[in-house]
Protein backbone atom coordinates (compact mmCIF):
# COMPACT_ATOMS: atom_id res chain seq x y z
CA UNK A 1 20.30 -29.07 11.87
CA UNK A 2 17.59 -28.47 14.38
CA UNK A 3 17.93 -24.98 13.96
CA UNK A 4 17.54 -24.65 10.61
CA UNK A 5 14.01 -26.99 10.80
CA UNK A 6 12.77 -25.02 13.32
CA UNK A 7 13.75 -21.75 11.13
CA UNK A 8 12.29 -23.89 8.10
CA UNK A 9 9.03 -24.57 10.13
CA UNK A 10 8.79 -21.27 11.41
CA UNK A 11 8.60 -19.67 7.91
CA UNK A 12 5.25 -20.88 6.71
CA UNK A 13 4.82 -16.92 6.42
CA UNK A 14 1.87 -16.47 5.35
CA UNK A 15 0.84 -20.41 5.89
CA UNK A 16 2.78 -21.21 2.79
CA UNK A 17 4.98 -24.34 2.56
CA UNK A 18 8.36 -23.43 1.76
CA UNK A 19 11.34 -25.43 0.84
CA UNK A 20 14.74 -24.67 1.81
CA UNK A 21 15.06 -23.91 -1.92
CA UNK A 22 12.05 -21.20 -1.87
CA UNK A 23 12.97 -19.92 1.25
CA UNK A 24 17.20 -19.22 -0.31
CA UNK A 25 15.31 -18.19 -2.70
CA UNK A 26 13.24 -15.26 -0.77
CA UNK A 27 16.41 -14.48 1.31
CA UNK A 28 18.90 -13.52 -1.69
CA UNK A 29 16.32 -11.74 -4.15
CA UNK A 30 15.97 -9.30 -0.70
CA UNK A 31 19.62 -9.81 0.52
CA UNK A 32 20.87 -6.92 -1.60
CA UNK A 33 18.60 -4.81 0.41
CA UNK A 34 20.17 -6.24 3.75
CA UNK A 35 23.48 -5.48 2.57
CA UNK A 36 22.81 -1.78 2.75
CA UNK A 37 20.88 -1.20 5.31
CA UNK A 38 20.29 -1.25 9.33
CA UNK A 39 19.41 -4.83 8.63
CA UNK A 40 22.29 -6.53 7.53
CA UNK A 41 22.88 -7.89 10.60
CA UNK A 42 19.28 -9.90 10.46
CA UNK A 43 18.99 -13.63 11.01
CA UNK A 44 16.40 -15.24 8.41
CA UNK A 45 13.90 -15.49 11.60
CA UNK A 46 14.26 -11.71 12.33
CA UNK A 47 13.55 -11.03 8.59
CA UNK A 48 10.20 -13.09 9.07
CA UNK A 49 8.98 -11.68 11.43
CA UNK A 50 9.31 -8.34 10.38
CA UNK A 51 7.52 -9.41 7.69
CA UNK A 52 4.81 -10.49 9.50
CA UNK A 53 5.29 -7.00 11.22
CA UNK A 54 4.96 -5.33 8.26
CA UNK A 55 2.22 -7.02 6.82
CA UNK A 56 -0.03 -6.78 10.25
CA UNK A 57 0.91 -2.94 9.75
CA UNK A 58 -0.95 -3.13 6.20
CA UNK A 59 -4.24 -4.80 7.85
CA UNK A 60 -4.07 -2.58 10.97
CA UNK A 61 -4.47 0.51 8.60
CA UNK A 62 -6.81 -1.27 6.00
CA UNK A 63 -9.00 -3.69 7.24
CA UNK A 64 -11.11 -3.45 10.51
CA UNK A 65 -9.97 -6.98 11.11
CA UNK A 66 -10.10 -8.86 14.28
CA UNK A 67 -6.45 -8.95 15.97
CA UNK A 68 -7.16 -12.75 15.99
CA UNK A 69 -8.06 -12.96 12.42
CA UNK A 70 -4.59 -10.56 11.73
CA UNK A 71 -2.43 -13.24 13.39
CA UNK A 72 -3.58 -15.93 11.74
CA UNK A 73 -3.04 -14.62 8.56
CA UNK A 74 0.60 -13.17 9.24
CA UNK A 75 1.09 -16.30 10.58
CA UNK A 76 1.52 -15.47 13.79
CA UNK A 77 0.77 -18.09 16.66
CA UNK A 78 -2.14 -15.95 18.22
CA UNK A 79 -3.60 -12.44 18.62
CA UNK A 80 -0.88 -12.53 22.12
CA UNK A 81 1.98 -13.43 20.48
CA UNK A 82 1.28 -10.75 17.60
CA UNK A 83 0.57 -8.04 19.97
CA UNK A 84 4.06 -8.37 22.38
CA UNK A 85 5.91 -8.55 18.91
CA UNK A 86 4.58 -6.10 17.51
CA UNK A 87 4.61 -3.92 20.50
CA UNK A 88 8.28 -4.65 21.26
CA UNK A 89 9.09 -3.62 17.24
CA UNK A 90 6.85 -0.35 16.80
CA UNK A 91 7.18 0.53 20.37
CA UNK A 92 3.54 0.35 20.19
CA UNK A 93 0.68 -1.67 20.69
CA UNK A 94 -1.26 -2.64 17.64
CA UNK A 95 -4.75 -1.15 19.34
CA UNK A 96 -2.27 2.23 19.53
CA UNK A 97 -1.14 1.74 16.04
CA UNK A 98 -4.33 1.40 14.32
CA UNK A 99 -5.25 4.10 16.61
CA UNK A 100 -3.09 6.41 15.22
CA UNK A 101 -3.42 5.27 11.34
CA UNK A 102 -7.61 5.24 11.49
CA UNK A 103 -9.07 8.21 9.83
CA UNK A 104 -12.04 9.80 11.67
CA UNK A 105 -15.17 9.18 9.51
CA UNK A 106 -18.08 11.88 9.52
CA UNK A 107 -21.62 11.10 9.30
């Protein structure tokens, strides 16, 4: 039962409070997906925080936020926490992957 709480309390992704209900919920309309792919194997917590992956990939390549201000709003614990995830994931850092994705502009 402590498991599950701490999976429950770890999915506030993105600072949302979800029930066990919503969080079923989230996990079936997606588990067809699992099913068929390299992540059927997942735990719930995996699929969260490749989530929060993800979505730090979308503000990496779209906003010129802060890697602070990212975590926070994937829901990440801090800017740290983020980066070694992220980095142990994409096999890159975030600085690296926004790096890669930014678009040189000319004046």
């Amino acid at each position: 039962m402590e498991t599950l709480k701490n999976a429950l309390d770890f999915s506030d992704f993105p600072k949302l409070d979800l029930t066990l209900a919503a969080t079923v919920a989230i996990f079936l309309m997606v588990f067809p997906f699992f099913a068929h792919s390299s992540f059927a194997m997942s735990t719930l917590i995996q699929f969260l925080i490749g989530l929060r992956i993800q979505t730090a990939e979308v503000f990496l390549r779209n906003t010129g936020l802060a890697m602070d201000e990212i975590a926070v709003r994937t829901g990440m614990t801090d800017a740290s926490t983020m980066a070694r995830t992220f980095k142990k994931l994409k096999q890159k850092s975030p600085r690296e992957f926004r790096r890669y994705f930014t678009v040189p502009t000319y004046v």
